[in-house]
Protein backbone atom coordinates (compact mmCIF):
# COMPACT_ATOMS: atom_id res chain seq x y z
CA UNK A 1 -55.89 -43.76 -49.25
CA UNK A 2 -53.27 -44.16 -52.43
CA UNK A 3 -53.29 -40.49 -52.19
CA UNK A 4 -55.15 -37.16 -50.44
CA UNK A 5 -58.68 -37.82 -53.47
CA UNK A 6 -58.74 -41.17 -54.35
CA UNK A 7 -59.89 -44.73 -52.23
CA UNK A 8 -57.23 -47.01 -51.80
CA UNK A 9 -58.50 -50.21 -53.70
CA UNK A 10 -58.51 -53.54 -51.39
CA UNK A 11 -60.25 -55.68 -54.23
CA UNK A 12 -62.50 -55.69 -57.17
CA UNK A 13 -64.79 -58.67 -58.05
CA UNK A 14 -66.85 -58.66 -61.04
CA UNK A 15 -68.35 -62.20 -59.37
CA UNK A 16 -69.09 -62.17 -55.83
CA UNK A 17 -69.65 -65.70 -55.91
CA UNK A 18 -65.78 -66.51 -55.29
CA UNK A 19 -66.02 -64.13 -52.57
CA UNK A 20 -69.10 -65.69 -50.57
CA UNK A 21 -68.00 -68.98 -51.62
CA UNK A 22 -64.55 -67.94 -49.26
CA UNK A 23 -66.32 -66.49 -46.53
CA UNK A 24 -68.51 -69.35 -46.08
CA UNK A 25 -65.38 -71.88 -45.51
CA UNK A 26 -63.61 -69.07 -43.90
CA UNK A 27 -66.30 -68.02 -40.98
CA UNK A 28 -66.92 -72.54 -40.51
CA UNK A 29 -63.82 -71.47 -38.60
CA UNK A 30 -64.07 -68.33 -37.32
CA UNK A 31 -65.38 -67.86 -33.19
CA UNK A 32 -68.36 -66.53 -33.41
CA UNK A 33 -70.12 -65.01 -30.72
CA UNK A 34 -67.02 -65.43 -27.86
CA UNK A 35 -65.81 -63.11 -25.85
CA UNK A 36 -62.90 -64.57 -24.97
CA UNK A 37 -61.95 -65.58 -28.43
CA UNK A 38 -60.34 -63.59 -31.04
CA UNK A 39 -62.81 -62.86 -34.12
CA UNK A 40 -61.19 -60.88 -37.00
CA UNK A 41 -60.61 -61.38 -40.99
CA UNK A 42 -57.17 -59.90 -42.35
CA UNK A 43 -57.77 -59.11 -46.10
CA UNK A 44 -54.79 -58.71 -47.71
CA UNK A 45 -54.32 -57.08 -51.55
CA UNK A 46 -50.99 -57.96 -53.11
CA UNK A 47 -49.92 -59.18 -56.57
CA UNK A 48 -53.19 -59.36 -58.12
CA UNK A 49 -54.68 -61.73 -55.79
CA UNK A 50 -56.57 -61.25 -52.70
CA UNK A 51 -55.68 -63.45 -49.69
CA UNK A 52 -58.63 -64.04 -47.07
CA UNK A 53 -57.22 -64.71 -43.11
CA UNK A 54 -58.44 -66.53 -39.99
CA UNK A 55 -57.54 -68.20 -37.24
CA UNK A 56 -59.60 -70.05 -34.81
CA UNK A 57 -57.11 -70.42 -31.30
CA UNK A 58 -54.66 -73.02 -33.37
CA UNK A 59 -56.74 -73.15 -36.76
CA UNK A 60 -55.44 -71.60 -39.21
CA UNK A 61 -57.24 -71.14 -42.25
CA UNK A 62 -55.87 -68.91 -45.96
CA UNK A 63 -57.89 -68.59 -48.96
CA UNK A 64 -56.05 -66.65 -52.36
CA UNK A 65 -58.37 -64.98 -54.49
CA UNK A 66 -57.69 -63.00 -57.74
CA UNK A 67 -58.91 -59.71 -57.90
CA UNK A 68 -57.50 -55.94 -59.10
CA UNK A 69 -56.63 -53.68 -56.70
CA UNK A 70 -53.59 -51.93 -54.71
CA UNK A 71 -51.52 -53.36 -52.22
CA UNK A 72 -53.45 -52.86 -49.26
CA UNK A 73 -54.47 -54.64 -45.76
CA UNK A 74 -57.24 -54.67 -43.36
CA UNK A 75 -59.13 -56.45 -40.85
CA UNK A 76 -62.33 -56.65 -40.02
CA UNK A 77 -65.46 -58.95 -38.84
CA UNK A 78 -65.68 -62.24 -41.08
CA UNK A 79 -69.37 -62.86 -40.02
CA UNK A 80 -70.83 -58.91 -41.05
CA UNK A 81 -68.77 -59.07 -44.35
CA UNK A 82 -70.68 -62.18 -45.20
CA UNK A 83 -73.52 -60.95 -44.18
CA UNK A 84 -73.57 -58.22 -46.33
CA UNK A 85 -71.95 -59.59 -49.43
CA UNK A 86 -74.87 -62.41 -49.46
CA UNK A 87 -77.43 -60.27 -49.74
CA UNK A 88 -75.96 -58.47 -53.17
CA UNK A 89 -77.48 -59.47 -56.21
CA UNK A 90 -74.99 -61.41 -58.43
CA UNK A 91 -74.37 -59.48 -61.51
CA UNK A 92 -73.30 -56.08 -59.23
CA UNK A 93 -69.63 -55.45 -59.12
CA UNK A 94 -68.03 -55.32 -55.89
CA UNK A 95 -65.06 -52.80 -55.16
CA UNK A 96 -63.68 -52.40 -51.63
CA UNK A 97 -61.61 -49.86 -50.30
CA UNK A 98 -59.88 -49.24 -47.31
CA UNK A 99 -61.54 -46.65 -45.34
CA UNK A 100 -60.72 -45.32 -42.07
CA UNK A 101 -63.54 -46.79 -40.37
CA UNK A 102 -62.35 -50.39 -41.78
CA UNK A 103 -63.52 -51.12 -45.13
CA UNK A 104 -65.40 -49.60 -47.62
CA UNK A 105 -67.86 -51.52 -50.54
CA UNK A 106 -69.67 -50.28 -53.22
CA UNK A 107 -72.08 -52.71 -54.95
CA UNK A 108 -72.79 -50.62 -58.80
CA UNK A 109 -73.02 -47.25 -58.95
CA UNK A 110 -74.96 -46.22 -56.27
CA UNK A 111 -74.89 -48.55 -53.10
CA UNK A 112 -72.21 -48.78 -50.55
CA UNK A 113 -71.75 -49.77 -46.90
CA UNK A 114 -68.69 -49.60 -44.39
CA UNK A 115 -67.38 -52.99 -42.18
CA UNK A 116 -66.15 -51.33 -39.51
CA UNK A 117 -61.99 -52.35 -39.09
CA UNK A 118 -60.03 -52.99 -36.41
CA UNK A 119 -56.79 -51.82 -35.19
CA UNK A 120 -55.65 -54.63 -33.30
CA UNK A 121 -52.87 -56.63 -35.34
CA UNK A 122 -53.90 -59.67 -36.89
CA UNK A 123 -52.04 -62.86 -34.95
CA UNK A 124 -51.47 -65.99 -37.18
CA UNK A 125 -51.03 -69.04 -34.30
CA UNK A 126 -47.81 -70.63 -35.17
CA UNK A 127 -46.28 -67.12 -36.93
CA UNK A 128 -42.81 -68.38 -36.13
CA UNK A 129 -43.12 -71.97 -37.66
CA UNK A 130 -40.48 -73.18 -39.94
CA UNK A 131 -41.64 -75.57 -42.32
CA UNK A 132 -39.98 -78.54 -44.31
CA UNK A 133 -40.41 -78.39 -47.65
CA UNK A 134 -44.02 -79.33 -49.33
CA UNK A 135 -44.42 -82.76 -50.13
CA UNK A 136 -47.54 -84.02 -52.54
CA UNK A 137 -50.49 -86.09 -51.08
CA UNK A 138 -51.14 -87.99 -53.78
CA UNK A 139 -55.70 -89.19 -53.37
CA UNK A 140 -55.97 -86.66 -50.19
CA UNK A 141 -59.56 -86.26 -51.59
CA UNK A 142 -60.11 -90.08 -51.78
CA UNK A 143 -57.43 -91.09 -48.73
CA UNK A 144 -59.53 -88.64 -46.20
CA UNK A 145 -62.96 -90.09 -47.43
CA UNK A 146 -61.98 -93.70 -46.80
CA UNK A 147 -60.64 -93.16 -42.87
CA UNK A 148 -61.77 -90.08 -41.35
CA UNK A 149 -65.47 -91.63 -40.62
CA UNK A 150 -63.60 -93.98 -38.42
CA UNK A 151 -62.44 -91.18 -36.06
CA UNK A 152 -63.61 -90.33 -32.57
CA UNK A 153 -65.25 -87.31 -31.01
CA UNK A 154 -64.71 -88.78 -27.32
CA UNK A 155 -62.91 -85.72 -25.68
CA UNK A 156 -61.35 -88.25 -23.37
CA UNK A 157 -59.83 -90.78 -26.27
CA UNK A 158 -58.42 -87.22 -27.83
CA UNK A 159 -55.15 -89.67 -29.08
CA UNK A 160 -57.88 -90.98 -31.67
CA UNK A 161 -59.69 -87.62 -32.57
CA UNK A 162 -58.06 -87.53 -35.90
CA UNK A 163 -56.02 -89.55 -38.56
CA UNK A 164 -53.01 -91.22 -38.11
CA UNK A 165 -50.34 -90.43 -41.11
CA UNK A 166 -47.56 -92.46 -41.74
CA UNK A 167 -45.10 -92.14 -44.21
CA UNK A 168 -42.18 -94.84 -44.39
CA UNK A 169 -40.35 -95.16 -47.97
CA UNK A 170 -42.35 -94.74 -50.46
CA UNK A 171 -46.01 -95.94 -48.71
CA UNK A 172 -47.90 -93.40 -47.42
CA UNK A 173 -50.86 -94.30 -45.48
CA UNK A 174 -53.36 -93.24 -43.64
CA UNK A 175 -55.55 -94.49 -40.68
CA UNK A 176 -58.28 -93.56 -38.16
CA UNK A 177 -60.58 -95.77 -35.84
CA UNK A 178 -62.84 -95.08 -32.81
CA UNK A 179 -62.38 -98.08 -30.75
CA UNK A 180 -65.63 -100.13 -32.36
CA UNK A 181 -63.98 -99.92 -36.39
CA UNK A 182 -60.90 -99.28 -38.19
CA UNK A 183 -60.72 -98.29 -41.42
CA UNK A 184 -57.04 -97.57 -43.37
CA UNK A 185 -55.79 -96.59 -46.89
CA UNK A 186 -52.39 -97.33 -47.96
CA UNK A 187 -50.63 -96.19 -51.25
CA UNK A 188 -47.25 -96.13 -53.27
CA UNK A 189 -46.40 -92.56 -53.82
CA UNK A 190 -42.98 -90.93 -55.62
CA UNK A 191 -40.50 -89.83 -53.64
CA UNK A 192 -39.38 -86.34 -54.36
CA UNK A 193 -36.91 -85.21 -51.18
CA UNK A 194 -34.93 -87.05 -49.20
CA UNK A 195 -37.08 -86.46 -45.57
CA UNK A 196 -37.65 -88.95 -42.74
CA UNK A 197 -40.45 -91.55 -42.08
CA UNK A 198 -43.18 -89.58 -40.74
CA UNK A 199 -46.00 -91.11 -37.97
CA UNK A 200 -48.19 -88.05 -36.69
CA UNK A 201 -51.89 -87.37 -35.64
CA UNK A 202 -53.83 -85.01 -37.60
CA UNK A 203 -56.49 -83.08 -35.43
CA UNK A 204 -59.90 -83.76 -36.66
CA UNK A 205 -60.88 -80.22 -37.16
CA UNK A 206 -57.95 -79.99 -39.76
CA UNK A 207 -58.84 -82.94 -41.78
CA UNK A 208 -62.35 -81.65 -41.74
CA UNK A 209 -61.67 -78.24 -43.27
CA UNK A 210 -58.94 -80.10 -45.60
CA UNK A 211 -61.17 -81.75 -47.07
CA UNK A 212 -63.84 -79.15 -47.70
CA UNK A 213 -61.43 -76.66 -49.42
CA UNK A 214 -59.97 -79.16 -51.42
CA UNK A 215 -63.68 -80.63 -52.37
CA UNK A 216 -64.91 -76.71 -52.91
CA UNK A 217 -62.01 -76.01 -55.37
CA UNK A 218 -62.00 -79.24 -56.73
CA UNK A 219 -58.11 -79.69 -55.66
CA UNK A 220 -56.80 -83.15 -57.42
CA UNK A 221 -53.17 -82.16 -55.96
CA UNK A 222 -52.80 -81.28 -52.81
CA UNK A 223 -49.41 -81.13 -50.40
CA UNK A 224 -48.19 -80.85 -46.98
CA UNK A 225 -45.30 -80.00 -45.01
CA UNK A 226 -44.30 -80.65 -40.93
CA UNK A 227 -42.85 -77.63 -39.08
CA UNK A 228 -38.86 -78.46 -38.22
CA UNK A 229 -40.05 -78.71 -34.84
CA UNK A 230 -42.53 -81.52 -36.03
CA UNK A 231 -45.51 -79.98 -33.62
CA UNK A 232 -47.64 -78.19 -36.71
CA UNK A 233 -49.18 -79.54 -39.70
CA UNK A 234 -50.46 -77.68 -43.32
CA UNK A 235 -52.27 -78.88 -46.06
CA UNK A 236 -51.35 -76.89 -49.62
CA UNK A 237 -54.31 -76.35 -52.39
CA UNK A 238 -54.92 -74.46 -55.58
CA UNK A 239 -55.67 -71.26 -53.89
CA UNK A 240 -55.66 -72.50 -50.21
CA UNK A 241 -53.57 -73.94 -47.18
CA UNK A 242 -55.01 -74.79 -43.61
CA UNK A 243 -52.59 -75.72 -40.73
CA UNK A 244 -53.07 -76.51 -37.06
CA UNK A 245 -50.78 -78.18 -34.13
CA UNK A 246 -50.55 -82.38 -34.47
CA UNK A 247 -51.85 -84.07 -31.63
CA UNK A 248 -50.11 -84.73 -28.82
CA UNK A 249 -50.18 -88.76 -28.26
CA UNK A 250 -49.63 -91.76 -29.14
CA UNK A 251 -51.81 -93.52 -31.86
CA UNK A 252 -52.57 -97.13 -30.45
CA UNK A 253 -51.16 -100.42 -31.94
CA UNK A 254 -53.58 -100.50 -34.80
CA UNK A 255 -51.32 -103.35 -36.79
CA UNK A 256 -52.74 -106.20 -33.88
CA UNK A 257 -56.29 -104.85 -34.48
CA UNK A 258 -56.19 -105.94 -38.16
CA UNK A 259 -57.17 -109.37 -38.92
CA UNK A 260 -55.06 -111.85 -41.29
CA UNK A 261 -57.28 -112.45 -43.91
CA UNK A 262 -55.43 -116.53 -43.85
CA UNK A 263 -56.39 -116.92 -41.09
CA UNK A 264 -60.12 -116.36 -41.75
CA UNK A 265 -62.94 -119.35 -40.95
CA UNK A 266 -65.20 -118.54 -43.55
CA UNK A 267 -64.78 -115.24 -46.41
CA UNK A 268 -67.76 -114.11 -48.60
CA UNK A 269 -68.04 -112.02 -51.51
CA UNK A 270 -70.74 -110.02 -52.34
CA UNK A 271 -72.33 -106.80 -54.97
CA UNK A 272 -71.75 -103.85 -52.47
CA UNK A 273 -74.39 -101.97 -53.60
CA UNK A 274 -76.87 -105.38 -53.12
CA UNK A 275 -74.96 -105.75 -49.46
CA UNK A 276 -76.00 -101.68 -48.62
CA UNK A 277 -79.66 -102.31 -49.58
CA UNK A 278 -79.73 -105.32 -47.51
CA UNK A 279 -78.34 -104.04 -44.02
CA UNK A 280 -80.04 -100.37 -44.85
CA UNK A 281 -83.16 -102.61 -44.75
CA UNK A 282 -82.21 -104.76 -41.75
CA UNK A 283 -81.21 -101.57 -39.95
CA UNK A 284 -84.96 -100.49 -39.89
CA UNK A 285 -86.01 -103.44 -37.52
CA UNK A 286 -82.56 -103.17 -35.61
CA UNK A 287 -82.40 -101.86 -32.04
CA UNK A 288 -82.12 -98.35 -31.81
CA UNK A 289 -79.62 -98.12 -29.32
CA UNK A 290 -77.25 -100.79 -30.47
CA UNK A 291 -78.27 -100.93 -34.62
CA UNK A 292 -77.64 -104.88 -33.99
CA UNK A 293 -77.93 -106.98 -36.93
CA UNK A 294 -77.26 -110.81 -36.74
CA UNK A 295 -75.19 -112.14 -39.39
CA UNK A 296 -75.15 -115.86 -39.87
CA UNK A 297 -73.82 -118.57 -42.21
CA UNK A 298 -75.63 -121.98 -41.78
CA UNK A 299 -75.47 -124.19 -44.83
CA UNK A 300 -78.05 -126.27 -43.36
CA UNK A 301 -80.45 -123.18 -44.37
CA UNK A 302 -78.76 -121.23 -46.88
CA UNK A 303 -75.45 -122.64 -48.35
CA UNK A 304 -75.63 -119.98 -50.80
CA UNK A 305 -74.35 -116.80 -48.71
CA UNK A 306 -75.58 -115.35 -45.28
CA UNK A 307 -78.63 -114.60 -43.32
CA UNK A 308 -79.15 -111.19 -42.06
CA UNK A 309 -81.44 -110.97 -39.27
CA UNK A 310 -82.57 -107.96 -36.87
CA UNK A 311 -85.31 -107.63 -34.22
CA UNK A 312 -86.97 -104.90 -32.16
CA UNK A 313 -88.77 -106.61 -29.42
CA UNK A 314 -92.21 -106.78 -29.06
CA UNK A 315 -92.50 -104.19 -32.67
CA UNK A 316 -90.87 -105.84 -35.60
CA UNK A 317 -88.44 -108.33 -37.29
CA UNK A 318 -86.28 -108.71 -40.46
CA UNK A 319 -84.50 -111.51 -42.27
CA UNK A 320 -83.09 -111.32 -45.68
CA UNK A 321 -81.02 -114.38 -47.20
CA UNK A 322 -78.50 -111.85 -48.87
CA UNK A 323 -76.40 -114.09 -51.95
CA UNK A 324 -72.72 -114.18 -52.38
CA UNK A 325 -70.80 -114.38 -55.34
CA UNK A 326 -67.89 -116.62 -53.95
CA UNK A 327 -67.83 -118.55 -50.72
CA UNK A 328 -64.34 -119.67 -49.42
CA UNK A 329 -64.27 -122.06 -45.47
CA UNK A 330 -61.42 -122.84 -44.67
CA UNK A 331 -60.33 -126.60 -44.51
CA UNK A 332 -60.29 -126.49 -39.88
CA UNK A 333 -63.84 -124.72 -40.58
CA UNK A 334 -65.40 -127.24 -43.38
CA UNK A 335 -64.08 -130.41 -42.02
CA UNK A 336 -63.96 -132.45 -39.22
CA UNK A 337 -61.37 -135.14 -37.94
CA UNK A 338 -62.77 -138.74 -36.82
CA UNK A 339 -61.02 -140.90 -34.57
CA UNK A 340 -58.13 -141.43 -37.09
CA UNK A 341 -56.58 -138.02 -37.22
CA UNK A 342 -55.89 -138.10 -40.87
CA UNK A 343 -59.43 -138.92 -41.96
CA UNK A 344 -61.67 -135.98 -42.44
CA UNK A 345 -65.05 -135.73 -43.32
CA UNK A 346 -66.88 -132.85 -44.30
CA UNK A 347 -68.64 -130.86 -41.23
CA UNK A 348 -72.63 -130.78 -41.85
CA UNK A 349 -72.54 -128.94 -38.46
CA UNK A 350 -70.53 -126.11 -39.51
CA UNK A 351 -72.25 -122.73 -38.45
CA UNK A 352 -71.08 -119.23 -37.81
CA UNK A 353 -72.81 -116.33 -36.63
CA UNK A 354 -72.00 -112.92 -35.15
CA UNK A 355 -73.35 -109.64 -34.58
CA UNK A 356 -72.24 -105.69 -36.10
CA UNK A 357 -73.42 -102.83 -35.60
CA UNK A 358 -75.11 -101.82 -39.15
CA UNK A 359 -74.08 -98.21 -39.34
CA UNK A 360 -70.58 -99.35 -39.12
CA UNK A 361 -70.82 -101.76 -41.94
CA UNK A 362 -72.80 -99.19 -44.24
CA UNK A 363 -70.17 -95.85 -43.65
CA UNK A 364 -67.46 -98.18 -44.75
CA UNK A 365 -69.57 -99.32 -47.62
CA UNK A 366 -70.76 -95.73 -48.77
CA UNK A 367 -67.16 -94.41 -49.31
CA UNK A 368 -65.99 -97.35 -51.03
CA UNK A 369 -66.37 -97.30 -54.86
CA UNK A 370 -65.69 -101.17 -56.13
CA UNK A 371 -68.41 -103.54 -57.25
CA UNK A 372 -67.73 -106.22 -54.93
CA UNK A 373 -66.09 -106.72 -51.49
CA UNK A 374 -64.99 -109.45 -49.67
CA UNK A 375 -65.69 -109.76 -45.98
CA UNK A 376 -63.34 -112.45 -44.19
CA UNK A 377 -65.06 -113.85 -40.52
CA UNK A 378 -63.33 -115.76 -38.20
CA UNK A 379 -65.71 -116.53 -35.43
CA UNK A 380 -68.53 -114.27 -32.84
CA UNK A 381 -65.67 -112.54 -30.55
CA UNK A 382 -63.05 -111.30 -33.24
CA UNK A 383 -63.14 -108.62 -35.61
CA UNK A 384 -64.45 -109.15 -39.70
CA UNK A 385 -62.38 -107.76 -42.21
CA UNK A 386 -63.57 -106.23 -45.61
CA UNK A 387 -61.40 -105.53 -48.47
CA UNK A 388 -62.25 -103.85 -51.78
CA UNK A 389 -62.27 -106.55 -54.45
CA UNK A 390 -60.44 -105.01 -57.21
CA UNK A 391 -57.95 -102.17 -56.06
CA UNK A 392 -55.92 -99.72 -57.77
CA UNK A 393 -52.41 -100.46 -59.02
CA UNK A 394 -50.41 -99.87 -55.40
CA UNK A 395 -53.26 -98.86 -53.31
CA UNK A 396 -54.97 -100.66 -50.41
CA UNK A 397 -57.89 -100.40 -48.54
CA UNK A 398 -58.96 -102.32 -45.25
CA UNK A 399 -62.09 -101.74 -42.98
CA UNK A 400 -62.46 -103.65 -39.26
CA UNK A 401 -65.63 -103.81 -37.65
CA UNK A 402 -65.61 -105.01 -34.39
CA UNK A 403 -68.18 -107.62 -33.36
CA UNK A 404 -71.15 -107.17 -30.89
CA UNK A 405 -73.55 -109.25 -28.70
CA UNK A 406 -77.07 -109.36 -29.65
């Protein structure tokens, strides 16, 4: 209480809508349901804006709203506040007050209802961290969409349950693979403090509610910052900022993984929305186990671009002769010596074929947004390569998909 009458206000929302849009990103974190987990919401009135706590063992997750109301604090159950707040009609407005019994709402003029507090002290993991100063990400949105699909879950692989950030001089890039594909995005960004190179692991679970925020509040700019002691990581929004521990490994040698497009046997390009129709069919005949699909390049059949091919055994079949827009072979793939070594003749024999697993090639098609792509092969054992066809000024994309037998 302000004083020995009147309610102490904790917020006042003439929309609930920001509110329940909060508590639904806020209580994806949240324990729910675990006893031996700490479940609590700190809501804390300062300033004019209303700032939304919780913390999930390292997870920690902020969200600022505005809203009138006195400086106040208190904490109660994420999951019953939500609860409650959804089933309000929209137009009501919604006043909360700190109560003794936790915190008191009234919905209009006549309706109320008490979230019973707590009086344990809200713990923020990593209270003590000191942090280097913010630095922008330029893209997060678009740099998390291109490489976090390549991630892991395997518990046992955790050095790859995440995204690998690297910062050296002004390229900032970001990369993430699960063992079967690879998929990075590089960019030029603008220097604005003097700070180190940076290579780090960000956990999956921090990426994933990065990304969510940022998408929710429609965040173009977002920034982060390394504790001093280079073990946590934030992410910085509009109204938001989520922070965890890094993981602790190393990220593998992903450099030897990606495939020098000059050294390529045979590169295609084709339409990548024509190229997602074609595998999403192919997929539908494709092993369910495996999603196998047979790519192969026989001029004697189809000079014009590839064959895709897929089989269930015994149940059904698929081939579609999918077009390509350019063709390149390289000269040790299109010709052939004869006896004198420098006389070559051209190679009517010349075949490649390989199989991919089709999810892999569609994810990495999805979050791409060019016409065109160009996929370089270089024969059945090695990894392909695919490359956006026109890129942004400084900015570079790169997916690896690695081969399968069929």
């Amino acid at each position: 209480m302000s004083d020995g009458n009147k309610e102490q206000i904790l917020f006042k929302f003439e929309n609930k809508q920001a509110l329940d849009s909060a508590l639904l990103e806020l209580c994806r974190v949240a324990p729910k349901n675990d006893p031996e987990m700490w479940t609590k919401l700190e809501l804390l009135q300062d300033g004019g804006r209303l700032s939304l706590t919780v913390a999930d063992g390292d997870l920690f997750m902020r969200i600022s709203l505005e809203s009138e109301g006195d400086a106040a604090s208190v904490t109660v159950d994420p999951f019953e506040l939500k609860r409650i707040i959804k089933k309000l009609p929209k137009k009501w407005t919604l006043a909360g007050a700190k109560a003794e019994e936790g915190l008191s709402c009234k919905a209009g003029k006549r309706a109320s209802f008490v979230v019973e507090g707590t009086e344990d002290l809200y713990f923020e993991p990593g209270a003590a961290t000191v942090w280097e100063e913010a630095q922008d990400f330029p893209r997060f949105n678009e740099a998390m969409k291109k490489v976090f699909f390549s991630a892991s879950d395997e518990e046992t692989r955790y050095y790859l349950n995440g995204v690998f950030l690297e910062r050296s001089g002004v390229r900032l890039s970001c990369t993430a693979t699960d063992g079967h594909r690879l998929s990075r995005f590089s960019q030029l960004f603008e220097v604005t403090t003097n700070s180190d190179d940076v290579s780090v692991i960000i956990p999956s679970s921090l990426v994933d509610a990065a990304q969510r925020l940022a998408k929710r509040y429609k965040d173009k700019k977002v920034s982060y910052a390394l504790s001093k002691d280079s073990r946590r990581i934030r992410f910085i929004g509009s109204c938001w900022e989520v922070s965890s521990s890094l993981v602790d490994g190393s990220f593998p040698d992903y450099k030897q993984v990606i495939p020098n497009s000059e050294d390529s046997a045979v590169s295609f390009v084709f339409n990548r929305k024509e190229l997602i129709e074609a595998l999403d069919m192919a997929a539908v005949c494709s092993p369910e186990k495996t999603g196998g699909v047979r790519w192969t390049y026989d001029p004697s059949r189809y000079a014009s671009g590839l064959i895709l091919t897929s089989k269930t055994t015994g149940v059904s079949s698929f081939e579609n002769k999918l077009k390509a827009e350019d063709i390149k072979e390289s000269l040790s793939f299109m010709y052939e010596s004869k006896e004198d070594e420098n006389d070559f003749i051209l190679d009517d024999d010349r075949f490649f074929e390989a199989g991919f697993n089709a999810k892999y090639w569609l994810e990495a098609l999805k979050v791409s947004d060019c016409d065109s792509i160009r996929i370089y092969f270089s024969n059945a054992l090695t990894p392909a390569l695919m490359c956006p066809c026109s890129e942004v000024q400084g900015v570079s994309e790169e997916y690896v998909i690695m081969p399968m037998r069929l």
